[in-house]
Protein backbone atom coordinates (compact mmCIF):
# COMPACT_ATOMS: atom_id res chain seq x y z
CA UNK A 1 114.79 10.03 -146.65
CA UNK A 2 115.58 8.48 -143.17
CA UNK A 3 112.64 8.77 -141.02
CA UNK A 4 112.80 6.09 -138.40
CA UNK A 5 116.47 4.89 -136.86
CA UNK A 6 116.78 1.64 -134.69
CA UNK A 7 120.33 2.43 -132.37
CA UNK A 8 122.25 -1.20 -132.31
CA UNK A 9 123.60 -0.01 -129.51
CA UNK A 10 123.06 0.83 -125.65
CA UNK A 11 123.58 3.41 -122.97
CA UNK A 12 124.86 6.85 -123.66
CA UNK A 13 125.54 6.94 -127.43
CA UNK A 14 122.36 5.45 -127.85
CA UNK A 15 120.82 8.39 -125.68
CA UNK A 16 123.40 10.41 -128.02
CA UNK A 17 121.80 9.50 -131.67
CA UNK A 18 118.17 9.89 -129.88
CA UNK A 19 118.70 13.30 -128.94
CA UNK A 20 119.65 14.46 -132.80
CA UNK A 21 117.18 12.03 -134.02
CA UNK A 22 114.25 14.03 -131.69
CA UNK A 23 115.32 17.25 -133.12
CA UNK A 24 115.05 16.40 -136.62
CA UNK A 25 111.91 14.56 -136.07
CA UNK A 26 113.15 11.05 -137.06
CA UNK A 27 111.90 8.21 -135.33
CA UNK A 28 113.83 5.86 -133.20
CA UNK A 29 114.21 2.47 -132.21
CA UNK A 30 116.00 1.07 -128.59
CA UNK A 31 116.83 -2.33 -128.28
CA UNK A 32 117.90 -4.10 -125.43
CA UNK A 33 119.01 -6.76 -123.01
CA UNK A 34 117.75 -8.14 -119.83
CA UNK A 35 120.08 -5.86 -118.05
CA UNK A 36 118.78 -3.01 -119.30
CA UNK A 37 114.82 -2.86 -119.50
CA UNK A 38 115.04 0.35 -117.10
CA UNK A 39 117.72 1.91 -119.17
CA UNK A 40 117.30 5.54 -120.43
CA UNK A 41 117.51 4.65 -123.77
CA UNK A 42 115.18 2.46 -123.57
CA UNK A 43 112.63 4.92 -121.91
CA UNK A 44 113.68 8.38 -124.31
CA UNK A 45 112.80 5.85 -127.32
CA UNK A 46 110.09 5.92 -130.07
CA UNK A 47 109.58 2.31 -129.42
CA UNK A 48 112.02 -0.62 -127.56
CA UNK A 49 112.12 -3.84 -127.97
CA UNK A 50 113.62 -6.89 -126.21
CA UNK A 51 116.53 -8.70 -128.14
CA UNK A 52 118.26 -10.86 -125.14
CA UNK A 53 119.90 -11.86 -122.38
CA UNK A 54 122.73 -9.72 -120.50
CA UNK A 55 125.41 -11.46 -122.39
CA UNK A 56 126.26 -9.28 -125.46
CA UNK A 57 126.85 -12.15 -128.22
CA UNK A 58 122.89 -13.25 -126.84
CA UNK A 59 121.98 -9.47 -126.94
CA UNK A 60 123.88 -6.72 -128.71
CA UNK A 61 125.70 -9.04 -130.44
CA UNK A 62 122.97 -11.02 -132.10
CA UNK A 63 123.10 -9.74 -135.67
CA UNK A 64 119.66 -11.97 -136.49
CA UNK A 65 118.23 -10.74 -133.41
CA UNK A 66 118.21 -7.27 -134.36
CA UNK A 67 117.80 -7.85 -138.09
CA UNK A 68 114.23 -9.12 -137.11
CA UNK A 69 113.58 -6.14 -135.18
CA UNK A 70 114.20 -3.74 -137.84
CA UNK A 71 112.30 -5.27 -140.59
CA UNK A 72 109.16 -6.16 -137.95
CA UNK A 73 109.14 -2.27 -136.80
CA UNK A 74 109.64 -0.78 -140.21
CA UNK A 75 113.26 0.82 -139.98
CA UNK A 76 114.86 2.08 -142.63
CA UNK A 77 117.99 3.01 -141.20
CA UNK A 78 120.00 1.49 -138.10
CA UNK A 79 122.55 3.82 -136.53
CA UNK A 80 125.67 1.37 -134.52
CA UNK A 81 126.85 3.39 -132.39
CA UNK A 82 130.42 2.44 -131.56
CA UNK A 83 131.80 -0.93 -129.86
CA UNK A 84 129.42 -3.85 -130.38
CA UNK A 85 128.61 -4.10 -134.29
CA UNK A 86 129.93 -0.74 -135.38
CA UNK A 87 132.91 -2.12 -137.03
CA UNK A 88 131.19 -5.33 -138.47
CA UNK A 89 131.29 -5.57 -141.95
CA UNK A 90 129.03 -8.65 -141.83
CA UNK A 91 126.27 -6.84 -140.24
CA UNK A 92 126.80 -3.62 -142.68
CA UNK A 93 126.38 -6.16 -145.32
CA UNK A 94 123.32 -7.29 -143.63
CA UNK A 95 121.76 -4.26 -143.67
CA UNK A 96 122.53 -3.52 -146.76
CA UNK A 97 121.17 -6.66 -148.48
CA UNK A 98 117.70 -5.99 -146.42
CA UNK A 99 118.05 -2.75 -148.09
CA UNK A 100 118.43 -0.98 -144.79
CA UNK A 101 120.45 2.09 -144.63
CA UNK A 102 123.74 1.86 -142.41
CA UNK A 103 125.03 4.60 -141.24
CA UNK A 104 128.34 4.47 -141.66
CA UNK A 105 130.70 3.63 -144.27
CA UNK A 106 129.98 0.14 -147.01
CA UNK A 107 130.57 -2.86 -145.76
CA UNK A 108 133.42 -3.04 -148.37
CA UNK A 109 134.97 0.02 -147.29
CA UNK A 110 134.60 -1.20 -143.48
CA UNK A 111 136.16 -4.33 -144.32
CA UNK A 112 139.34 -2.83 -145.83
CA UNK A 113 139.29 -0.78 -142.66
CA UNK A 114 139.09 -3.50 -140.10
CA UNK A 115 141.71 -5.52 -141.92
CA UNK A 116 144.84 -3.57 -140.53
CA UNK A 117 147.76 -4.86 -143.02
CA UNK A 118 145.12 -4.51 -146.00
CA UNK A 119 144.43 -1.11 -144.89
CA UNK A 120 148.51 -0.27 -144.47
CA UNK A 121 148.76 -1.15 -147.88
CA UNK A 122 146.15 1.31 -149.16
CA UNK A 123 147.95 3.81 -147.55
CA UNK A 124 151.47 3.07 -148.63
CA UNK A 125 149.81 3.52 -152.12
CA UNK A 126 148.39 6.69 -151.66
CA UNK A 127 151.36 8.27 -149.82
CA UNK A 128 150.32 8.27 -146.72
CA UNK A 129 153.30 7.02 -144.18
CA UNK A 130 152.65 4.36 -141.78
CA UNK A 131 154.61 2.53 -138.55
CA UNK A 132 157.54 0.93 -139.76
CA UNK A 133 156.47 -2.74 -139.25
CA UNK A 134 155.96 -6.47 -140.96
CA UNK A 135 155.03 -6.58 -145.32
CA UNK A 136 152.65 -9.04 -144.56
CA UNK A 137 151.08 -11.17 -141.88
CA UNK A 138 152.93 -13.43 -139.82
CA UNK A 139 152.58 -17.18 -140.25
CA UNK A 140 153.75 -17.54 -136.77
CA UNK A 141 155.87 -16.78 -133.71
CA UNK A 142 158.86 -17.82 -134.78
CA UNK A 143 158.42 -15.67 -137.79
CA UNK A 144 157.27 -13.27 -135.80
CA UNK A 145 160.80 -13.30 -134.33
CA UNK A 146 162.05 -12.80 -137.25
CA UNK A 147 160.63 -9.60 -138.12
CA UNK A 148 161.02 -8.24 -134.83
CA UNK A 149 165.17 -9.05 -134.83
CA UNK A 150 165.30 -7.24 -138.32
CA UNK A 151 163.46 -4.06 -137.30
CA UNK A 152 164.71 -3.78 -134.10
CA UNK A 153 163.15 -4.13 -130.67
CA UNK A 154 160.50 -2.82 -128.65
CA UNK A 155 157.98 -3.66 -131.08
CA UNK A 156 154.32 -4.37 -131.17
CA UNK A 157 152.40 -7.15 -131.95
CA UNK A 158 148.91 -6.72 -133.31
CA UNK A 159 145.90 -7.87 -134.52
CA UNK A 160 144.34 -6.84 -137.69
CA UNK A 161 141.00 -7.36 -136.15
CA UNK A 162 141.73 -5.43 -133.13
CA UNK A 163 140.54 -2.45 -131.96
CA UNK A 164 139.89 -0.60 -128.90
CA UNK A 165 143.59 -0.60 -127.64
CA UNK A 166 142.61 -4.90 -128.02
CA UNK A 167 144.54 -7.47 -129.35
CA UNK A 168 147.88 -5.26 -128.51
CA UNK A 169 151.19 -6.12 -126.81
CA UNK A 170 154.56 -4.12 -126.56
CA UNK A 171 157.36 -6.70 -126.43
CA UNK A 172 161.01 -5.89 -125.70
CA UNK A 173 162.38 -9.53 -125.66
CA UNK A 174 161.68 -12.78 -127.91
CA UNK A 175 160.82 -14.47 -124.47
CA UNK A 176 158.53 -11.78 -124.14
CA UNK A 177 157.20 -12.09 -128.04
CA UNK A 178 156.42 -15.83 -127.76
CA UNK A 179 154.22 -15.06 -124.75
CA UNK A 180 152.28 -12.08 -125.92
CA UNK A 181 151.85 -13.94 -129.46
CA UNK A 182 149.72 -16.42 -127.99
CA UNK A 183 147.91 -13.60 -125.59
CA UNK A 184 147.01 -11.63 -129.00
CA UNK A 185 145.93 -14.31 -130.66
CA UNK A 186 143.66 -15.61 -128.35
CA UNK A 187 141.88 -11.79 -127.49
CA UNK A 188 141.46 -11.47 -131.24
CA UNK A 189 139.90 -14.84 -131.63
CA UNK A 190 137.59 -14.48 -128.76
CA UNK A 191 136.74 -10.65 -129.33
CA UNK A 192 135.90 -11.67 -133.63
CA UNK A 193 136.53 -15.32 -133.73
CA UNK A 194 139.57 -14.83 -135.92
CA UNK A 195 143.61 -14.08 -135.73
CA UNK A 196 146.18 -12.74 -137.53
CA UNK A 197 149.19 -10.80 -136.39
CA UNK A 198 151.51 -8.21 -137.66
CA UNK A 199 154.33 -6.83 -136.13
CA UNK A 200 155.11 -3.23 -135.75
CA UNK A 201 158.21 -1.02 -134.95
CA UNK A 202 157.13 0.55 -131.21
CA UNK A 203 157.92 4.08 -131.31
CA UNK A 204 158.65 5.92 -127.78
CA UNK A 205 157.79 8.49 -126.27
CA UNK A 206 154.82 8.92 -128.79
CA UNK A 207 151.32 11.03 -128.87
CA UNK A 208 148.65 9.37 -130.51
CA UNK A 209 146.69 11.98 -132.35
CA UNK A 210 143.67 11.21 -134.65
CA UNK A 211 141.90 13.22 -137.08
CA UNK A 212 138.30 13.48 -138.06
CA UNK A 213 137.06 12.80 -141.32
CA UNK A 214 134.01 13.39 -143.34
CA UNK A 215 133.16 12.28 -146.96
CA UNK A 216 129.80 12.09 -148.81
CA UNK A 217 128.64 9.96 -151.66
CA UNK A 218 129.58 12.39 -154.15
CA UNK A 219 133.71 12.37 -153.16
CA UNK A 220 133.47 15.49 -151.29
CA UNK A 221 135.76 15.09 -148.36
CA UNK A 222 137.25 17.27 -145.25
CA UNK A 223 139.00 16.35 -142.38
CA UNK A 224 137.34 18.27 -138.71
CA UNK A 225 140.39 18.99 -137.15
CA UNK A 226 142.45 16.94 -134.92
CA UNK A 227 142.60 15.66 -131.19
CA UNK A 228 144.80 14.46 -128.91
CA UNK A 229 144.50 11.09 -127.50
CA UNK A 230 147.78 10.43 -125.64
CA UNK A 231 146.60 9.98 -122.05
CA UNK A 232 145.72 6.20 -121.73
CA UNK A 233 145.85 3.35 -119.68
CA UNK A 234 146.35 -0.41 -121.74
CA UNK A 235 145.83 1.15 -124.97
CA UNK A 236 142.91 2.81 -124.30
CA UNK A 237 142.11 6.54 -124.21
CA UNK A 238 141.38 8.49 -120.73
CA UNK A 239 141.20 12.20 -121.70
CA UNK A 240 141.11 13.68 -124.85
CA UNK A 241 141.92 17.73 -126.05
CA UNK A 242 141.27 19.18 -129.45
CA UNK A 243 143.45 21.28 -130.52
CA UNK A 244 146.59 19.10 -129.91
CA UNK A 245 149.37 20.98 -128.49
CA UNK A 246 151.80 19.76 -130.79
CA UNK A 247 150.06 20.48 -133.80
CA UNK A 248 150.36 24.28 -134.84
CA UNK A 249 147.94 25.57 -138.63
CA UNK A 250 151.19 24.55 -140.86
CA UNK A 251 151.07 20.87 -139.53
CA UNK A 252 147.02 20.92 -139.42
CA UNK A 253 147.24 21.35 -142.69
CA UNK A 254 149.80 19.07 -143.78
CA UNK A 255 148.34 15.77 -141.95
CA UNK A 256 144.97 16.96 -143.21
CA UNK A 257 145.23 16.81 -146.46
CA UNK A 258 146.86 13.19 -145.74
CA UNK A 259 143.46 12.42 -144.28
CA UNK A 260 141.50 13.28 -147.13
CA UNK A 261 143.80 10.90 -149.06
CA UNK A 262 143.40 7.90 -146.52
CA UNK A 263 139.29 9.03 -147.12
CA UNK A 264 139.90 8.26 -150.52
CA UNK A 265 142.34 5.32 -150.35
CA UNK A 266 139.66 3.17 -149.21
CA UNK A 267 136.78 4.99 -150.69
CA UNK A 268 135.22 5.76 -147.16
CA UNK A 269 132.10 7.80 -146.76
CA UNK A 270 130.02 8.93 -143.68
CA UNK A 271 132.27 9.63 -140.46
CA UNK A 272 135.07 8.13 -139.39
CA UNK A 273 138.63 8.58 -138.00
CA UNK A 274 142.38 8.18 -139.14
CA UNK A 275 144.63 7.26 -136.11
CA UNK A 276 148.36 8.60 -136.17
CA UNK A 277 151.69 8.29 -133.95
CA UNK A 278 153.64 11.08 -133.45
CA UNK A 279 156.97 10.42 -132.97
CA UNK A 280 159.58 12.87 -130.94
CA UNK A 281 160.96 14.03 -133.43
CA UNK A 282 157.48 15.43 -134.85
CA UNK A 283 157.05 13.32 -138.10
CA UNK A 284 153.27 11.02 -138.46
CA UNK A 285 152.64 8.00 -138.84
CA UNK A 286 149.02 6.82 -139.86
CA UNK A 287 148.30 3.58 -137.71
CA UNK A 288 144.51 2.82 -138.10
CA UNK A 289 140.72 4.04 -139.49
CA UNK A 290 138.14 3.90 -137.16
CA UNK A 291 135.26 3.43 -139.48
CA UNK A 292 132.33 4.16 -136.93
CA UNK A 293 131.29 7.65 -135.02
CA UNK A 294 134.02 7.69 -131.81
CA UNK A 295 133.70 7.94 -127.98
CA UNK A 296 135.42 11.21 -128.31
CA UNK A 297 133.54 12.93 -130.83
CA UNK A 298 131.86 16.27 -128.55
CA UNK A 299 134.83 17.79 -128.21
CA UNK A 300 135.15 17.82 -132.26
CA UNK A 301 131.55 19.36 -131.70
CA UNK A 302 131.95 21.84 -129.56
CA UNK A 303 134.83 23.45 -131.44
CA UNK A 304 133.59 23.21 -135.03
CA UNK A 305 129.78 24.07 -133.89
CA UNK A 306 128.70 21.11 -136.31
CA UNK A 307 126.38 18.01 -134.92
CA UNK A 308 128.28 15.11 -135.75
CA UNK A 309 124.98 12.48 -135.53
CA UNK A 310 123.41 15.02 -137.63
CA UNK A 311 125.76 15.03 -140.35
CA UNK A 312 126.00 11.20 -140.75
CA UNK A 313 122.15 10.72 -141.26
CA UNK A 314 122.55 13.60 -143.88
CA UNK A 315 125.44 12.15 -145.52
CA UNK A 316 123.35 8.53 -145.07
CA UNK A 317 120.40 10.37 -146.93
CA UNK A 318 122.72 11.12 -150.11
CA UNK A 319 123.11 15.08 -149.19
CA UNK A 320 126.36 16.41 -150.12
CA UNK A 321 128.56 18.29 -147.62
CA UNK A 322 127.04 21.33 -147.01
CA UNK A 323 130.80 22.94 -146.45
CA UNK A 324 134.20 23.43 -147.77
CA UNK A 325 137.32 22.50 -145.92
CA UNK A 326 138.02 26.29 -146.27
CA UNK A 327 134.88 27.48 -144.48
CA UNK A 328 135.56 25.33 -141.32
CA UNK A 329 137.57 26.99 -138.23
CA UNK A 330 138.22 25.92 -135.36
CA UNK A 331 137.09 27.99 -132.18
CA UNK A 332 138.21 27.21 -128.74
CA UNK A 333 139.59 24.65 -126.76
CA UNK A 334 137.91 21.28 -126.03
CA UNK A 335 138.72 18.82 -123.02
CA UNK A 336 136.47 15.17 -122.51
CA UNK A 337 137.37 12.95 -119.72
CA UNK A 338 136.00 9.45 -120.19
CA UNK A 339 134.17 8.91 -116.39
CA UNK A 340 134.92 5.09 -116.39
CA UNK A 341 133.71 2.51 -113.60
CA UNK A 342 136.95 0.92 -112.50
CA UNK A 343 139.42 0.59 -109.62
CA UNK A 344 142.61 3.20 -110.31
CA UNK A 345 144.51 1.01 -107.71
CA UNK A 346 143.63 -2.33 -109.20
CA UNK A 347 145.11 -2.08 -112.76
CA UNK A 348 141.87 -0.28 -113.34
CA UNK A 349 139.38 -3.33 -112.56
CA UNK A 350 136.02 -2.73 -113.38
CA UNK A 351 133.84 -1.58 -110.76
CA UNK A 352 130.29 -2.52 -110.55
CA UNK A 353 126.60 -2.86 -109.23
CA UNK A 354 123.79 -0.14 -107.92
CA UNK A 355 124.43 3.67 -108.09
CA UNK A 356 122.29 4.63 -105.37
CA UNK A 357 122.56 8.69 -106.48
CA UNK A 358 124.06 10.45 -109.00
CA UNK A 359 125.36 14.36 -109.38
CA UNK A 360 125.82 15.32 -113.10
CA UNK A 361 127.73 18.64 -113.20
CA UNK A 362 126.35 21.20 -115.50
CA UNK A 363 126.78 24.90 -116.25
CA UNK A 364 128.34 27.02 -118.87
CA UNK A 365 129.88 25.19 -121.63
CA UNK A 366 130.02 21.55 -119.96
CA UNK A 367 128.56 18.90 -121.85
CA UNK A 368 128.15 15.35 -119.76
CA UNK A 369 126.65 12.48 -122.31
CA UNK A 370 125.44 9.58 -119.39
CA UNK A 371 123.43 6.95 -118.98
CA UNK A 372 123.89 7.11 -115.13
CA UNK A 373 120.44 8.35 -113.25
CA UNK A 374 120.13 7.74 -108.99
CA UNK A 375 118.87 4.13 -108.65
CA UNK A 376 120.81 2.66 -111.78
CA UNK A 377 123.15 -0.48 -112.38
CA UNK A 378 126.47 -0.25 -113.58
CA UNK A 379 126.28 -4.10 -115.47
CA UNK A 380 129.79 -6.07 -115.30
CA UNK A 381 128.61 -7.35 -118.95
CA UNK A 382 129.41 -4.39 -121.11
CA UNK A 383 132.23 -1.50 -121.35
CA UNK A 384 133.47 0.03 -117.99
CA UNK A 385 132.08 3.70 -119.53
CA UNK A 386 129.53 5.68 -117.72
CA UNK A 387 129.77 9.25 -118.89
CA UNK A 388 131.86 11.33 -121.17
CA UNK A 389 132.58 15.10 -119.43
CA UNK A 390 133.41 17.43 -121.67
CA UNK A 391 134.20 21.00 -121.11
CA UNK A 392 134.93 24.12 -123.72
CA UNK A 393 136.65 27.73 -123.47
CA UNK A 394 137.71 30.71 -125.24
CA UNK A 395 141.77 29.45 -123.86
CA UNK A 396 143.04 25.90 -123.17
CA UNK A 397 143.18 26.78 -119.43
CA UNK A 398 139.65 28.35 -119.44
CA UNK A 399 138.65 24.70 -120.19
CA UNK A 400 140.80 22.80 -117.95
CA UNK A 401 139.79 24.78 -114.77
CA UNK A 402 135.96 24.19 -116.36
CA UNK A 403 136.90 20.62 -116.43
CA UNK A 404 138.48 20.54 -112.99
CA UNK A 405 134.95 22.38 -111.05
CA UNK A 406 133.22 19.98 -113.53
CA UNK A 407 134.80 16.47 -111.53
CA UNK A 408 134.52 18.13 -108.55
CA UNK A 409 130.69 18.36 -109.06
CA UNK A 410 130.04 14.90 -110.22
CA UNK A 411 129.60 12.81 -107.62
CA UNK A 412 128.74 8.51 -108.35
CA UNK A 413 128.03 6.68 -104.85
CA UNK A 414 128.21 3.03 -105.57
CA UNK A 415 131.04 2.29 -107.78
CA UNK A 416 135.00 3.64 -108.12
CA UNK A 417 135.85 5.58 -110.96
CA UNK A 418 138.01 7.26 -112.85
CA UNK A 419 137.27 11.24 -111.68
CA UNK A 420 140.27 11.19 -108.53
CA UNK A 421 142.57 10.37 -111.12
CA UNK A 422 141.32 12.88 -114.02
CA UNK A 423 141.79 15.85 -110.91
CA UNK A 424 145.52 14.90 -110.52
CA UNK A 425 146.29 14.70 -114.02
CA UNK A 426 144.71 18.11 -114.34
CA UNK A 427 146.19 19.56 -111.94
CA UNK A 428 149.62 18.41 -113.29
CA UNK A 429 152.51 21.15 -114.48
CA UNK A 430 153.46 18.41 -116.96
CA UNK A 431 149.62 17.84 -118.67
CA UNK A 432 149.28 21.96 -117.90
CA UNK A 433 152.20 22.31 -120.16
CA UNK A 434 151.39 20.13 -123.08
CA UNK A 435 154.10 17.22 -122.11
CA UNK A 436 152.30 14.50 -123.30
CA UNK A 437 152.66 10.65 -124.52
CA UNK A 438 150.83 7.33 -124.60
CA UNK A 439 153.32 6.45 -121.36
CA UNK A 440 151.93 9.50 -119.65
CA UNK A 441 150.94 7.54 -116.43
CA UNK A 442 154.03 5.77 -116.33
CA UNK A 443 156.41 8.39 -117.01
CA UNK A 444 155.15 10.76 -114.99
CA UNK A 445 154.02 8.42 -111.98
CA UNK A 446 150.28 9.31 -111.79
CA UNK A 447 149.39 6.62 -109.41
CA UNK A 448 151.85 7.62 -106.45
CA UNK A 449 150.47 11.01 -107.02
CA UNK A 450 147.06 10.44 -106.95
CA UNK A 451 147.74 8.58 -103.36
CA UNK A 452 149.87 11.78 -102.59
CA UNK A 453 147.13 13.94 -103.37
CA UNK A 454 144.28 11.60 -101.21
CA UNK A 455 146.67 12.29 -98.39
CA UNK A 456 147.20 15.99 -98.63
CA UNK A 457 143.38 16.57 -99.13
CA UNK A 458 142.72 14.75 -95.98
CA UNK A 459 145.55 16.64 -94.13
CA UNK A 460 144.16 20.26 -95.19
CA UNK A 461 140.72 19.67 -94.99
CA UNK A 462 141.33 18.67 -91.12
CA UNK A 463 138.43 15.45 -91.77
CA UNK A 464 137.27 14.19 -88.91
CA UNK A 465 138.31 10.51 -88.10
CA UNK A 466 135.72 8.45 -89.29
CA UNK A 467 135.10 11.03 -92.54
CA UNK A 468 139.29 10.52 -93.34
CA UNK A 469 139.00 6.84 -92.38
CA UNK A 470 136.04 6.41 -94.91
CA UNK A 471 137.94 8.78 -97.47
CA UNK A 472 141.36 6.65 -97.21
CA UNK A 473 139.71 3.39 -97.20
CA UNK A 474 136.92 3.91 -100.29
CA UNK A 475 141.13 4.33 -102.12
CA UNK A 476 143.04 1.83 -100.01
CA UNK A 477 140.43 -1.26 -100.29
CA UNK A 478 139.85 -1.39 -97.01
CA UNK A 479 136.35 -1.15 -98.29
CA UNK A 480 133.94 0.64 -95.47
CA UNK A 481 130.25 -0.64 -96.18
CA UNK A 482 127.76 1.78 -97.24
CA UNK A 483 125.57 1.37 -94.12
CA UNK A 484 128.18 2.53 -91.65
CA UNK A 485 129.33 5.81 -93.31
CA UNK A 486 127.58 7.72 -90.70
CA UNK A 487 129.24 10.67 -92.09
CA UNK A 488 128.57 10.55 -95.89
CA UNK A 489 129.04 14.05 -96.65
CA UNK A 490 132.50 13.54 -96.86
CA UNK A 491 131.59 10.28 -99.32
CA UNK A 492 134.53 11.30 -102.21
CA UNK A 493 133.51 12.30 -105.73
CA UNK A 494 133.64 9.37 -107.61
């Protein structure tokens, strides 16, 4: 049995797998980089130790590094977290030769995963449908080209090591293709030090809904309900529901079962997640497994009541599912908005250095996972993601008002973020009434109408000069200095 757990990972998913650890009464091990010796994790830990400098490949990255920790502090499990090594088969092979318990999938299984056109053909095989796209990988642009002429443009090009909305490009053009081919090869070679490319057919007007799945050792396997992902910016996921609007039981059911099947196609256990497309005209298309726990997993929590950290260190223990798919419902409505350091009106540039205070918003049925405490550093070294606000009720619009008092609380000095945004997308008749796609910004102009919005609220709240000056400049880049907001109770949330 699993009784101490080093985290190979860092700020709030590493405060995530310590709370669950705490309540079972496993041990647990921080590690961590220069940057983050005053880190929660790092203090809410059985024991820390020091693996680096800031730099993750030095740090977080260093597979050697942390290998040496576990065997010198007597681990017998190591929990990844997501990003960093979480999706390393080399490392999960690491582990397991040291005899360590990974929790997560086998390094085989992970492998198949994280090799997309390998994993595409596991699922043509068992039935499950995927993106129209290349049969195999492409030797080069040109051939590239090729593929895209016959299938028709816009298409995608993308990396079979990618990940993360990484190693992506929608091209409408072959000017456009020879460009991006070189841009996707080089993120995938510096984000694993490897390339290869396949082109896809790039379906419009899409959502991008995942499922969750669960399978022990013993070939038991469910699927925890779905959630909807289609709110993003670059490929990568803002706000997240579960249930999906545009998925009623009869379709639940149906791209279910396909999960199980994917589950089984590549003999995954532990947690992970099968990405789909939705296309307008309603049918799925699987696109990818995420074979690690993901960012958006407490919403999944806090409508099927289970504990998802919980559940992988049983599974990782050899216990059998302790359910049926039959026995597990679904109750409520679930909204998480990823709180992310970055500049809305710079193509979403990361934003960082000192938070000088922090408000968490709490109350009834809000859940906020941070690492952020008053007096902390957002680092420009690791992922733009300070907190993940999540908010449950009985109705979908019980939890969206929840949600919108919830970024109205929360209040970051320091750093822009994401939370002026979140409150006009909320407040939105389109996201109110379930319109949604992965062009969601775009097509429905957020931007503009977050400036609109900055300018009404300074309008009907009357501000006095300097306060509306401050307020319209912390937006506009006319960036005010901290030292001569003499009126800093009008300092925006976020």
């Amino acid at each position: 049995m699993i009784e101490k757990v080093l985290i190979a990972n860092r700020g709030e998913i590493a405060l995530r797998v310590i709370k669950t650890c705490k309540a079972l009464g496993i041990k647990t091990v921080a590690v961590f980089s220069d940057e983050d010796r005053n880190s929660l994790h790092v203090k809410n830990a059985t024991e820390s130790y020091y693996i680096g400098e800031a730099a993750p490949a030095k740090s977080y990255l260093n597979q050697e590094k942390i290998l040496d920790v576990m065997l010198s502090s007597g681990t017998d499990a190591v929990h990844p977290g997501y990003g960093f090594l979480s999706e390393n088969d080399d490392f999960a092979r690491l582990c397991e030769k040291n005899k360590i318990n990974f929790i997560g999938p086998s390094a085989d299984s992970m492998n198949l995963c994280g090799d997309k056109m390998r994993c595409k053909e596991a699922m043509l095989k068992a039935k499950v449908p995927t993106v129209p796209g290349s049969p195999d990988l492409t030797k080069d642009a040109v051939d590239a080209e090729k593929i895209a002429n016959d299938i028709g443009y816009p298409v995608m090009l993308k990396s079979v090591y990618g990940g993360g909305g990484r190693g992506i490009r929608i091209v409408n053009t072959d000017q456009e293709l020879q460009d991006a081919y070189e841009t996707v090869t080089a993120e995938s070679i510096a984000a694993v030090g490897k390339s290869a490319i396949i082109v896809e057919k790039f379906l419009e007007k899409t959502r991008h809904i995942e499922y969750q799945m669960c399978r022990d050792h013993h070939g038991n396997a469910v699927h925890l309900f779905e959630r909807e992902c289609s709110i993003q910016r670059r490929n990568q996921k803002l706000i997240e529901q579960t249930p999906s609007p545009a998925v009623d039981e009869a379709k639940r059911e149906e791209i279910g079962e396909l999960v199980v099947k994917a589950a089984e196609a590549v003999d995954y256990t532990n947690l992970g997640t099968a990405e789909f497309l939705r296309a307008d005209n309603g049918e799925f298309y699987f696109i990818e497994i995420n074979a690690r726990l993901q960012v958006e997993h407490p919403i999944s929590e806090m409508v099927s009541g289970l504990d998802f950290v919980k559940l992988q260190l049983d599974i990782a223990n050899g216990e059998p599912l302790p359910f049926k798919q039959s026995d597990l419902k679904m109750n409520g409505y679930a909204i998480e908005c990823r709180i992310n350091a970055e500049d809305t009106f710079l193509d979403f540039a990361p934003s960082t250095g000192p938070v000088p205070d922090v408000t968490i918003p709490s109350g009834p049925n809000v859940r906020c996972d941070t690492y952020l405490y008053p007096g902390c550093t957002v680092s420009p070294f690791y992922d733009s993601l300070m907190a993940k606000l999540c908010t449950w009720g009985q109705t979908f619009e019980e939890s969206r008002l929840r949600m919108l008092n919830a970024l109205n609380d929360f209040y970051i000095q320091g750093v822009d973020t994401s939370i002026p945004l979140y409150k006009t997308i909320l407040k939105t008749d389109e996201y109110k009434n379930g319109q949604l796609s992965t062009d969601f910004l775009k097509r429905y102009d957020m931007i503009n109408r977050l400036k609109e919005d900055i300018k009404n609220e300074i309008k009907e709240k009357q501000l006095p000069a300097t306060a509306a000056a401050i307020m319209y400049s912390e937006f506009f880049h006319s960036k005010v200095q901290s030292s001569n907001r003499t009126n800093s109770n009008w300092k925006t949330h976020g």
